[in-house]
N, C-alpha and C. Protein backbone atom coordinates (compact mmCIF):
# COMPACT_ATOMS: atom_id res chain seq x y z
N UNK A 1 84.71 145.41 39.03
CA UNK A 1 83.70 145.11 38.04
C UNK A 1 82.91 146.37 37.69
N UNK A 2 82.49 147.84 38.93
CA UNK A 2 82.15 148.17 38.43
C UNK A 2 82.49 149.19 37.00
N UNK A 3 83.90 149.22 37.27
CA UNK A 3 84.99 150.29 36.12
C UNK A 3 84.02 149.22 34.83
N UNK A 4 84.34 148.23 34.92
CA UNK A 4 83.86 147.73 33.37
C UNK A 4 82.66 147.84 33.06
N UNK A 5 81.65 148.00 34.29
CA UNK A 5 80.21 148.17 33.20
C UNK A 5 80.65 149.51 33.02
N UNK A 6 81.26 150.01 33.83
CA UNK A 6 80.83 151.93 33.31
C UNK A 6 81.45 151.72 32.37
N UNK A 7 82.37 151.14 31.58
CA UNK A 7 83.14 151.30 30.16
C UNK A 7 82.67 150.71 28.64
N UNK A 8 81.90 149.62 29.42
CA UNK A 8 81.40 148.28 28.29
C UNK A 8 79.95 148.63 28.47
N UNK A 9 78.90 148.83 28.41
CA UNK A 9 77.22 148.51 28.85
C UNK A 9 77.27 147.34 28.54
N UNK A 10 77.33 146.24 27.12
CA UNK A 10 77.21 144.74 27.08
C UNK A 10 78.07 144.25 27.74
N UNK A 11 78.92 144.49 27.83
CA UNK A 11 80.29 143.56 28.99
C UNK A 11 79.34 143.79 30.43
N UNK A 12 78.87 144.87 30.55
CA UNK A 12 78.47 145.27 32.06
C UNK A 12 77.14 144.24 32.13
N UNK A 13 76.68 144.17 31.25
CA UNK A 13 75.25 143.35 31.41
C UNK A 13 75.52 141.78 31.51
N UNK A 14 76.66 141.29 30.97
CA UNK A 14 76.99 139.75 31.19
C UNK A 14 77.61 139.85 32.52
N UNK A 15 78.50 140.60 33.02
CA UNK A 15 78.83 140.81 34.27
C UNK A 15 77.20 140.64 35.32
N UNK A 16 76.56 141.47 35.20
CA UNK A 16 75.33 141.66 36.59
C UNK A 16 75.13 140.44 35.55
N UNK A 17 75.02 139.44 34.69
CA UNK A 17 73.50 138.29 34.29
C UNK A 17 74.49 137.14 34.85
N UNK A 18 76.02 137.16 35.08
CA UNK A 18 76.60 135.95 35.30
C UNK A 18 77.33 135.82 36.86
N UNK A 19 76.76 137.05 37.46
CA UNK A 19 77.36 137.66 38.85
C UNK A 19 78.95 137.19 38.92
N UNK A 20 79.15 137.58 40.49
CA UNK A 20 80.45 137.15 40.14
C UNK A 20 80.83 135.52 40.12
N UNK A 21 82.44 135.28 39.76
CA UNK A 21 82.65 134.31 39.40
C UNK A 21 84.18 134.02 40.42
N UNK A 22 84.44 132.58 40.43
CA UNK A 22 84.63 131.83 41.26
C UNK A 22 86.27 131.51 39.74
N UNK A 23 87.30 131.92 40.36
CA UNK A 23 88.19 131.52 39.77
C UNK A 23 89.22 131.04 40.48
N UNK A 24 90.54 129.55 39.83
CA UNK A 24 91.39 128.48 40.55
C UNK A 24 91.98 129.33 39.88
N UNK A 25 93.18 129.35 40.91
CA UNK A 25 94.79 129.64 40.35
C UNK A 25 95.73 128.99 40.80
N UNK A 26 97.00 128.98 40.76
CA UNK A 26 98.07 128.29 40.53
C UNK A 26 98.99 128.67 40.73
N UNK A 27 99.10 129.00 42.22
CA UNK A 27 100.48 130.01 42.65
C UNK A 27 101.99 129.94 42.37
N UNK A 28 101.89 128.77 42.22
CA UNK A 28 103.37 127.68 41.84
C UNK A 28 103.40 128.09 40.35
N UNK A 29 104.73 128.87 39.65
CA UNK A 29 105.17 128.89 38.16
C UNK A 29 105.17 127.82 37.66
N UNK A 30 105.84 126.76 38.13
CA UNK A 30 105.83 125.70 37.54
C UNK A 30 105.68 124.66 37.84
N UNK A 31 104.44 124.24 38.41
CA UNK A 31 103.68 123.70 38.84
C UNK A 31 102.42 124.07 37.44
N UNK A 32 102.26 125.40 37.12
CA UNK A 32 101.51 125.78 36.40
C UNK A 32 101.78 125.67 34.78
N UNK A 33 103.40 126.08 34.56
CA UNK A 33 104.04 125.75 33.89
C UNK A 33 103.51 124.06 32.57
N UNK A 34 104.10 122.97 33.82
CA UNK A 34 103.59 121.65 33.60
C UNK A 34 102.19 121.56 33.27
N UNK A 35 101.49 122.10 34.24
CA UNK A 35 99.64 121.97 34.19
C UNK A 35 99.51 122.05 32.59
N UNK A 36 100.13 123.67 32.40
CA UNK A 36 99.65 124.22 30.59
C UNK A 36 100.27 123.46 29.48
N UNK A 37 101.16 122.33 29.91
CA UNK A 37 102.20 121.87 29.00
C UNK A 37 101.22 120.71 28.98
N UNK A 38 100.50 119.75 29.78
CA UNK A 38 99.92 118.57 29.43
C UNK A 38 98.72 118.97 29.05
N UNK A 39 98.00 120.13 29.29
CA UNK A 39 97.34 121.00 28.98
C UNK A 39 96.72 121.02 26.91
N UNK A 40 97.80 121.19 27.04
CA UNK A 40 98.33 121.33 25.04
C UNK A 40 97.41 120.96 24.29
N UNK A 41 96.80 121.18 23.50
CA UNK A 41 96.38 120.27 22.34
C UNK A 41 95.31 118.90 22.81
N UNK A 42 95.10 119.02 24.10
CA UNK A 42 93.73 117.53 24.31
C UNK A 42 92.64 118.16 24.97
N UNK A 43 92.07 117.41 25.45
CA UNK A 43 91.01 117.42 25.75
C UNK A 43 91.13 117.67 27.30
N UNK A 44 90.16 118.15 28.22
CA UNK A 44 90.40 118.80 29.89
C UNK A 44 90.22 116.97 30.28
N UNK A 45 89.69 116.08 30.05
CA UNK A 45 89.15 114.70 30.47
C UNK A 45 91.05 114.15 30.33
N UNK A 46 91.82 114.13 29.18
CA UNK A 46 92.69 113.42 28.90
C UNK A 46 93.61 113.92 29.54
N UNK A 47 93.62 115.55 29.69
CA UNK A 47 94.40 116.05 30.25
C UNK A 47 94.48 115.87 31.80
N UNK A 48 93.36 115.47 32.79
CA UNK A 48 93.19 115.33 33.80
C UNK A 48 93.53 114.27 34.49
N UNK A 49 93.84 113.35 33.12
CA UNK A 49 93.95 111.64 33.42
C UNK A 49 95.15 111.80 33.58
N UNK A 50 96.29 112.57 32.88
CA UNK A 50 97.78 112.47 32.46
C UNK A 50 98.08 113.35 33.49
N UNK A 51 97.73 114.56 34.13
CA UNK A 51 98.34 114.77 35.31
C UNK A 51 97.89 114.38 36.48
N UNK A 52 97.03 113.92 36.97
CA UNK A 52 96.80 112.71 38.03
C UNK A 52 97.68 111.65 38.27
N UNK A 53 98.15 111.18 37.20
CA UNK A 53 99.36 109.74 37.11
C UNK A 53 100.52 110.80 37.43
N UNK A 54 100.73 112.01 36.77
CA UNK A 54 101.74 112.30 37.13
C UNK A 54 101.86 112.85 38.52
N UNK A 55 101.14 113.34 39.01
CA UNK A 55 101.58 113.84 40.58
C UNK A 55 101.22 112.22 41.05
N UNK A 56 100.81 111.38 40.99
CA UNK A 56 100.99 110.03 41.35
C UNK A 56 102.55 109.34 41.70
N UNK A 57 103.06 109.63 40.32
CA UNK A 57 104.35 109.64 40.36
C UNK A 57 105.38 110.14 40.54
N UNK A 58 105.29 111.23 40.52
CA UNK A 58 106.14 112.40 41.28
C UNK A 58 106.12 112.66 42.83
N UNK A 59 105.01 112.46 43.33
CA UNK A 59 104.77 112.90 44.83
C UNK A 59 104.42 114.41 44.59
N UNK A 60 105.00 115.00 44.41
CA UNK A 60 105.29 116.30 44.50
C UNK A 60 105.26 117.12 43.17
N UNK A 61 105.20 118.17 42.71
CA UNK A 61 105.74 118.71 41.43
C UNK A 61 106.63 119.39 41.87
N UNK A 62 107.89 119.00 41.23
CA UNK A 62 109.23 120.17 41.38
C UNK A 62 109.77 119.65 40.47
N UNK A 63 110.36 120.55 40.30
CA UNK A 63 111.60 120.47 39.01
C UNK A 63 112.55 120.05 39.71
N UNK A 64 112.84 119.04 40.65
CA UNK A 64 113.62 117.92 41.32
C UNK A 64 112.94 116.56 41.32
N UNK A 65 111.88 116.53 41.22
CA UNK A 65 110.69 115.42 41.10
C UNK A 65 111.15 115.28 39.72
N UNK A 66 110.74 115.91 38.75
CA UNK A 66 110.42 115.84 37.51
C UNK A 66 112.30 115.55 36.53
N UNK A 67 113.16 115.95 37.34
CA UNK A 67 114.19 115.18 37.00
C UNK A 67 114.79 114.04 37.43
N UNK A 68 114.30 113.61 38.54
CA UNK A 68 114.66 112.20 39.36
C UNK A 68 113.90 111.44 38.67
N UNK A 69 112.75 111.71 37.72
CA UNK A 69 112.36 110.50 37.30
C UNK A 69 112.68 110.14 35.88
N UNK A 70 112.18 108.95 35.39
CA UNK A 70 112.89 108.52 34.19
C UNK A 70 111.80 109.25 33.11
N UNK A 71 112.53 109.76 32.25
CA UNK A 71 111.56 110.21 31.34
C UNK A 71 110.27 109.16 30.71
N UNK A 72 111.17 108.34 30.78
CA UNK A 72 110.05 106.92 30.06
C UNK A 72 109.13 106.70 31.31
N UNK A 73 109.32 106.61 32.07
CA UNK A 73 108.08 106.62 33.44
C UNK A 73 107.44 107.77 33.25
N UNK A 74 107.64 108.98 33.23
CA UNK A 74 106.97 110.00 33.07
C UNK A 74 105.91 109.86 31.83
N UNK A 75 106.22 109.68 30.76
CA UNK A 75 105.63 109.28 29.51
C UNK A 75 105.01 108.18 29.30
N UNK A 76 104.50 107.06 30.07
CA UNK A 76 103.90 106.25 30.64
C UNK A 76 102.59 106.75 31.61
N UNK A 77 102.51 108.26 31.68
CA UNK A 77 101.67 108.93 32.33
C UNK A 77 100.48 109.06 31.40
N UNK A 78 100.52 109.50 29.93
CA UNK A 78 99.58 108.98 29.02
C UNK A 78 100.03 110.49 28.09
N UNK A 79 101.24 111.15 27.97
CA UNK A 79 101.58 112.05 27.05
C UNK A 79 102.55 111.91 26.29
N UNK A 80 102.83 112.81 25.77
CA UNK A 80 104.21 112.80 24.32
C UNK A 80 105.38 112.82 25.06
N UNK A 81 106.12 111.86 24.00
CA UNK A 81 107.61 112.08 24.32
C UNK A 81 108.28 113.51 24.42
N UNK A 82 107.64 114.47 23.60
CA UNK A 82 107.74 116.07 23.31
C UNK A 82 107.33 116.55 24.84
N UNK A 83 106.15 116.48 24.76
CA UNK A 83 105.99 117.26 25.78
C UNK A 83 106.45 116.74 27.26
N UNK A 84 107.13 115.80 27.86
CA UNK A 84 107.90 115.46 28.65
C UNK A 84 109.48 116.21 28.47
N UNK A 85 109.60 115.87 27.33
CA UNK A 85 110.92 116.78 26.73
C UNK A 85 110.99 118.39 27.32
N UNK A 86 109.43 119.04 27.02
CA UNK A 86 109.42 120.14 27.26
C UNK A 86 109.81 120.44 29.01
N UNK A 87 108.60 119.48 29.89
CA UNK A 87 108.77 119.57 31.05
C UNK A 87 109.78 119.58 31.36
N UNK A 88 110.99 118.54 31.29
CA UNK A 88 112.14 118.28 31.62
C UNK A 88 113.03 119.10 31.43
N UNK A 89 112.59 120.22 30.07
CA UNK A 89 113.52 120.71 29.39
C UNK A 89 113.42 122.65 30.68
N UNK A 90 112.23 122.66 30.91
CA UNK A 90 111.92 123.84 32.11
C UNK A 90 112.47 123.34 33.39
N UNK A 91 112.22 121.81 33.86
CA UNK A 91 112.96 121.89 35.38
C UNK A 91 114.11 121.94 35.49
N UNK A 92 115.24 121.66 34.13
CA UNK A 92 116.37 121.69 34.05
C UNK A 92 116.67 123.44 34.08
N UNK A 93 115.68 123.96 33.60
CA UNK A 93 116.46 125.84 33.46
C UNK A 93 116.16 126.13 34.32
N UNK A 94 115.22 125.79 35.61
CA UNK A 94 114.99 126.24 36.63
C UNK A 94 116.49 125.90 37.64
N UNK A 95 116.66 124.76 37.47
CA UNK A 95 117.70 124.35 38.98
C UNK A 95 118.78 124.59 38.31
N UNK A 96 118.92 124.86 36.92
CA UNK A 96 120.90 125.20 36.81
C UNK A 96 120.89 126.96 36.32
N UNK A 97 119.46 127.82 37.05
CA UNK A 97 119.26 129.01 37.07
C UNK A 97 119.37 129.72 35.97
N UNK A 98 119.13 128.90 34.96
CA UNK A 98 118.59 129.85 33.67
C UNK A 98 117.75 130.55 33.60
N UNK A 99 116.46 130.10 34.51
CA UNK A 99 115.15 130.51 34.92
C UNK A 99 114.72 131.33 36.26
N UNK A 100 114.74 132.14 36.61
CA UNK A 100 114.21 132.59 38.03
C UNK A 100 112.99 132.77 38.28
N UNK A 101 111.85 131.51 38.55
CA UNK A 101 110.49 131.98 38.58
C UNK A 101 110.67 133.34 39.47
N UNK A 102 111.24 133.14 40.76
CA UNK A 102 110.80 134.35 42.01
C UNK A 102 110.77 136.06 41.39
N UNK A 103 111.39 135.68 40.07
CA UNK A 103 111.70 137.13 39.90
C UNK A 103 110.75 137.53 39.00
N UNK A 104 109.88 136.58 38.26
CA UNK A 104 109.31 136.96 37.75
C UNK A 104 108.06 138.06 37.81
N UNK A 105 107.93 138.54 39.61
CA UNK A 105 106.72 139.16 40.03
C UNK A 105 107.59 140.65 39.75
N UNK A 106 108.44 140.82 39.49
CA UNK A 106 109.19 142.31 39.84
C UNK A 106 109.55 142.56 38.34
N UNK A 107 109.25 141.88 37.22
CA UNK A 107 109.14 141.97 35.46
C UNK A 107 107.62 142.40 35.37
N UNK A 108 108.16 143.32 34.01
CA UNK A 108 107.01 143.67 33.38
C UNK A 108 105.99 142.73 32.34
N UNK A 109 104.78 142.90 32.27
CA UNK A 109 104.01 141.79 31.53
C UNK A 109 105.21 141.20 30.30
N UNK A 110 105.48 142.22 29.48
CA UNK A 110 105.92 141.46 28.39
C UNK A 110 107.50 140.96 28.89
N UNK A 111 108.07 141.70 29.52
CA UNK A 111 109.76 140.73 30.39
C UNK A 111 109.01 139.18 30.77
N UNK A 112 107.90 139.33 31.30
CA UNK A 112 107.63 137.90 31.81
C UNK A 112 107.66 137.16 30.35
N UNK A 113 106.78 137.35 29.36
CA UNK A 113 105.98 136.63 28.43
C UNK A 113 107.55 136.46 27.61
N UNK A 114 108.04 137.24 27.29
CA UNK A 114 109.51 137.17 26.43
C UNK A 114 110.52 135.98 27.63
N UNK A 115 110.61 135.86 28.85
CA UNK A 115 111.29 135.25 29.50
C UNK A 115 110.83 133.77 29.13
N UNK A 116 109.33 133.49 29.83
CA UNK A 116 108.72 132.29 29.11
C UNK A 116 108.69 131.69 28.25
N UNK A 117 108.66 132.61 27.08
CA UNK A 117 108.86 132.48 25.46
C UNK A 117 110.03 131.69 25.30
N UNK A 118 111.21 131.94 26.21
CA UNK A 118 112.23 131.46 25.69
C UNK A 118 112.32 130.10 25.76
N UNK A 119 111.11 130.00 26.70
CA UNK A 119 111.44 128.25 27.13
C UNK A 119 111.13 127.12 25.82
N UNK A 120 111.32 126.07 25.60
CA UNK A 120 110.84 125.39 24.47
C UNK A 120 109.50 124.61 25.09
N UNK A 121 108.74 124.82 24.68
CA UNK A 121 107.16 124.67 25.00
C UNK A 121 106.31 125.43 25.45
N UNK A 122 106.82 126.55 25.66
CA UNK A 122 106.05 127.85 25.95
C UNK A 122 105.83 128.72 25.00
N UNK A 123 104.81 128.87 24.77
CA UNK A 123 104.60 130.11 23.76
C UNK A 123 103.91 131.44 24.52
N UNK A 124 103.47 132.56 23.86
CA UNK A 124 103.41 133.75 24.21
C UNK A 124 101.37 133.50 25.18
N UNK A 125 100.56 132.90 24.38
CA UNK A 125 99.52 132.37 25.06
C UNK A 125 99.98 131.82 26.31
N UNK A 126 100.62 130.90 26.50
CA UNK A 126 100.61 129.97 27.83
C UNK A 126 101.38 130.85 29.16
N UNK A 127 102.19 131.99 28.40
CA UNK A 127 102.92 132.95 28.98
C UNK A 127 101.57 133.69 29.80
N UNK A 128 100.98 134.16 28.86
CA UNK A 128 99.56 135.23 29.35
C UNK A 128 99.02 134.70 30.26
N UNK A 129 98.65 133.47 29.65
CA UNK A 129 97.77 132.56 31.17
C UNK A 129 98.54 132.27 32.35
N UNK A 130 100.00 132.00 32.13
CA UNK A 130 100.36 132.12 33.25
C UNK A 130 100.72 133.91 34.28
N UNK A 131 100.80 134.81 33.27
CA UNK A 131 100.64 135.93 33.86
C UNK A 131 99.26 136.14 34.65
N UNK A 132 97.94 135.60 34.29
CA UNK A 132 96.98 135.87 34.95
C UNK A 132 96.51 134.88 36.45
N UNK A 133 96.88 133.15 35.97
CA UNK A 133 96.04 132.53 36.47
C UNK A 133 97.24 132.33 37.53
N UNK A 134 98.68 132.51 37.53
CA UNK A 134 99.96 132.40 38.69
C UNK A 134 100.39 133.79 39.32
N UNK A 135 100.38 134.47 38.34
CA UNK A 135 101.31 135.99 38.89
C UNK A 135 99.92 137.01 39.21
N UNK A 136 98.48 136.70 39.00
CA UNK A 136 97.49 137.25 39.43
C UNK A 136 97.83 139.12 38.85
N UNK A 137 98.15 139.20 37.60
CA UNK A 137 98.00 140.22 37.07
C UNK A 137 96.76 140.00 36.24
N UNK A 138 96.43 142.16 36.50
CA UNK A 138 95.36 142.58 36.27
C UNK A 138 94.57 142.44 35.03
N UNK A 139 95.78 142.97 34.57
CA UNK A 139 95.85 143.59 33.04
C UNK A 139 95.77 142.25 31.90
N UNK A 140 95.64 141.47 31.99
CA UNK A 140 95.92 140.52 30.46
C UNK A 140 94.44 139.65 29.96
N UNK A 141 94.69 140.39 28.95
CA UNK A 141 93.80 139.63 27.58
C UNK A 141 94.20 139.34 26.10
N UNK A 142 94.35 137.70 25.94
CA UNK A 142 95.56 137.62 24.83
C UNK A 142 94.59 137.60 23.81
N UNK A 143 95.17 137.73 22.83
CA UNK A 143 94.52 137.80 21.09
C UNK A 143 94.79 136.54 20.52
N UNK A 144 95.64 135.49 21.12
CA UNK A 144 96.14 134.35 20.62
C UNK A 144 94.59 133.60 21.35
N UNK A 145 93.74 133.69 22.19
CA UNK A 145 92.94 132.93 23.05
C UNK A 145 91.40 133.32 22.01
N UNK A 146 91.61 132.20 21.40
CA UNK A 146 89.96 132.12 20.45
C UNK A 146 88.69 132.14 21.43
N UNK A 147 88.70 131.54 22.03
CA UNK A 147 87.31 131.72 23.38
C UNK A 147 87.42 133.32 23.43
N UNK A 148 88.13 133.61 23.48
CA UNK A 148 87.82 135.11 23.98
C UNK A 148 87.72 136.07 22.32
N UNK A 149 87.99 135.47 21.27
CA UNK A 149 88.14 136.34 20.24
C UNK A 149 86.60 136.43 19.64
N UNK A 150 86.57 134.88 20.25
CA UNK A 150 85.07 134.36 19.72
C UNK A 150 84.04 135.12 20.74
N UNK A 151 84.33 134.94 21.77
CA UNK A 151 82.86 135.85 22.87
C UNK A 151 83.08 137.55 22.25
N UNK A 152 83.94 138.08 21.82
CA UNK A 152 84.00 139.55 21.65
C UNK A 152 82.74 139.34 20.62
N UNK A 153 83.24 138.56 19.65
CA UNK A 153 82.68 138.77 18.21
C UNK A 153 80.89 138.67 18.78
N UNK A 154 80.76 137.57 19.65
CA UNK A 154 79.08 137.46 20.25
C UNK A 154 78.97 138.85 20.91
N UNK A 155 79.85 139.43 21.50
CA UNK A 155 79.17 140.01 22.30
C UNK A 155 78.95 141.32 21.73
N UNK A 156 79.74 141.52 20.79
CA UNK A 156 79.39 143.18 19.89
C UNK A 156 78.80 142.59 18.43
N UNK A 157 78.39 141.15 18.44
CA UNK A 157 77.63 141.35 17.24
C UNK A 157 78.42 141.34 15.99
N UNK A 158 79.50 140.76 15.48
CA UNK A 158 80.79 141.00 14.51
C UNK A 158 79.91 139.55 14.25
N UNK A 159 80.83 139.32 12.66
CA UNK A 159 81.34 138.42 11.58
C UNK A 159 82.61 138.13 11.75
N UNK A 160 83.65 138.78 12.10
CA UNK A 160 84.62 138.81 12.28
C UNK A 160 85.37 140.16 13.10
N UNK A 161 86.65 139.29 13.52
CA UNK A 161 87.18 140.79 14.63
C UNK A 161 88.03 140.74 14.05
N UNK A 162 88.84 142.60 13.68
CA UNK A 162 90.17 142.45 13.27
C UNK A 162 90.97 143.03 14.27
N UNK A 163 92.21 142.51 14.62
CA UNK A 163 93.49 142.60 15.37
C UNK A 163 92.79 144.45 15.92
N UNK A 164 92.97 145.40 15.47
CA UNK A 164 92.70 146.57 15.59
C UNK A 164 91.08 146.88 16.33
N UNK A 165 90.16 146.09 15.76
CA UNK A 165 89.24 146.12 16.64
C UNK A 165 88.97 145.31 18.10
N UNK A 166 90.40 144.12 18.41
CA UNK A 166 90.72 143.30 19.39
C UNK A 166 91.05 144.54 20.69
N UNK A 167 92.20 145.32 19.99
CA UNK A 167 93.15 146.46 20.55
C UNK A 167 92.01 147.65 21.34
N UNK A 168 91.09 148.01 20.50
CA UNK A 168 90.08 148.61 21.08
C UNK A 168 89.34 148.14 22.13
N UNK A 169 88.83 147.29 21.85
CA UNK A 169 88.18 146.64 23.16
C UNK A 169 89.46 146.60 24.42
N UNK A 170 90.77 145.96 23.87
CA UNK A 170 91.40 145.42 25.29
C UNK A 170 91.47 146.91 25.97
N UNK A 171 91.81 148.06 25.43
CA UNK A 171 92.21 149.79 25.77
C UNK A 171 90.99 149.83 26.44
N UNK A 172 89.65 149.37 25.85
CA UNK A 172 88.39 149.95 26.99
C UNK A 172 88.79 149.10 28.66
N UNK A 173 88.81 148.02 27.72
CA UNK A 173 89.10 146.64 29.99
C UNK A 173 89.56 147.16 30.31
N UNK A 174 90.76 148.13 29.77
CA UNK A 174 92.25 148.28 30.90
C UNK A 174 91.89 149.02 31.77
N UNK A 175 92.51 149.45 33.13
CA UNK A 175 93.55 148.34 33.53
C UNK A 175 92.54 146.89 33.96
N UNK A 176 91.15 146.38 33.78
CA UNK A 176 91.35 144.91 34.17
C UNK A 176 90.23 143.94 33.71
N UNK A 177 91.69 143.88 32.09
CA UNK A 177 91.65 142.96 30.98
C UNK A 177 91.33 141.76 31.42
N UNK A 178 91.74 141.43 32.54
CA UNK A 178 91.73 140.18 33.07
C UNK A 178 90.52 139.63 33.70
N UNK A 179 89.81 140.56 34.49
CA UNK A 179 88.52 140.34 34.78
C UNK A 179 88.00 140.25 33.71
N UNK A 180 87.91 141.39 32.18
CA UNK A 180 87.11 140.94 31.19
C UNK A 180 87.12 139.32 30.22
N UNK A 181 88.56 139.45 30.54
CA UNK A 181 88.90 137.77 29.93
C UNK A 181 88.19 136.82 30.66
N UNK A 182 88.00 137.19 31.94
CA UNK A 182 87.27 135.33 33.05
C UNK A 182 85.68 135.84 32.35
N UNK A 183 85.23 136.61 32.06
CA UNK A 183 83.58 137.06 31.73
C UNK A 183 83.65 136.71 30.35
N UNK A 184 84.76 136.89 29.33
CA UNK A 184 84.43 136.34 28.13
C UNK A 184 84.66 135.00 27.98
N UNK A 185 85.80 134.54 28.68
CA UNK A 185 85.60 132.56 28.81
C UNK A 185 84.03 132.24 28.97
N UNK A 186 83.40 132.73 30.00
CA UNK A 186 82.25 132.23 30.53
C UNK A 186 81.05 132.59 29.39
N UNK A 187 81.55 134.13 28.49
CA UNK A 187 80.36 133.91 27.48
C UNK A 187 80.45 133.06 26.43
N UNK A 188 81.87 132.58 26.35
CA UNK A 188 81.98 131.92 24.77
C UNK A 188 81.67 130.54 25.09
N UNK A 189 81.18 129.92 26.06
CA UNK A 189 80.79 128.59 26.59
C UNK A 189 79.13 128.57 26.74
N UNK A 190 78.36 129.72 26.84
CA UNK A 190 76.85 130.46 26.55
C UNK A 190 76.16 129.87 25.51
């Protein structure tokens, strides 16, 4: 933390006004995977309801769980036929080794995010978050994540940020974008 006040003075001042912070992660790929997939598009309340039933029903999360069961039971959990599709569609590339989470710690940020990418329900955001909040890299702050596009804009005082003035800021965090990302979640909720 202290590299970033010496780099930011306003980043450094929400840092000492919000001390440090207390962050969950998700060591399991896909375990985390699933989390960001029911995740999608609702609300943290709806989303909390729909994976509760599902580790209810699963016992376990594995991409052996999640294919032993019937998709229509799964979707009875309180989500989309899609996004079950999706799940199903990752535990299947995992066990017939399309997928190698383990290897993913020995890829570079973007090998990971391009590997993820490939999956159908993953996009390059859910990739990032899982680079930070599973693989506990340093470095990531996505431009796709409005909470954070939105706290920049509070915190330097903008109307708007452009892509190029995003790039500047992330070059000051580096190397740890990622600490600045958990401090700008927490300002854009301020």
């Amino acid at each position: 933390m202290n590299y970033l006040k010496s780099r930011d003075r306003r980043l450094g001042d929400v840092i000492d006004r919000m001390g440090p912070l207390e962050v969950e992660t998700m060591p399991d790929v896909f375990t985390a995977l699933v989390f960001s997939i029911i995740n999608q598009q609702v609300s943290s309340k709806a989303a909390d309801t729909v994976w509760t039933r599902l580790l209810e029903i699963t016992g376990t999360m594995t991409p052996k769980t999640i294919l032993a069961t019937d998709p229509e039971v799964l979707q009875k959990c309180g989500t989309t036929h899609k996004k079950i599709s999706y799940i199903r569609g990752i535990a299947d590339a995992v066990t017939t080794g399309q997928v190698d989470f383990s290897q993913l710690h020995f890829m570079s940020d973007q090998q990971v995010i391009k590997q993820l990418s490939s999956l159908h329900g993953i996009g390059p955001w859910t990739a990032e978050m899982l680079l930070l909040f599973s693989l506990h890299r340093y470095d990531v702050i996505s431009y796709d994540d409005l909470a954070i596009r939105r706290a920049m804009m509070k915190l330097y005082d903008l109307d708007q940020l452009s892509k190029e003035q995003f790039q500047r800021y992330r070059k000051r965090y580096s190397p740890y974008g990622s600490v600045a990302s958990l401090y700008l979640w927490e300002l854009s909720v301020e």
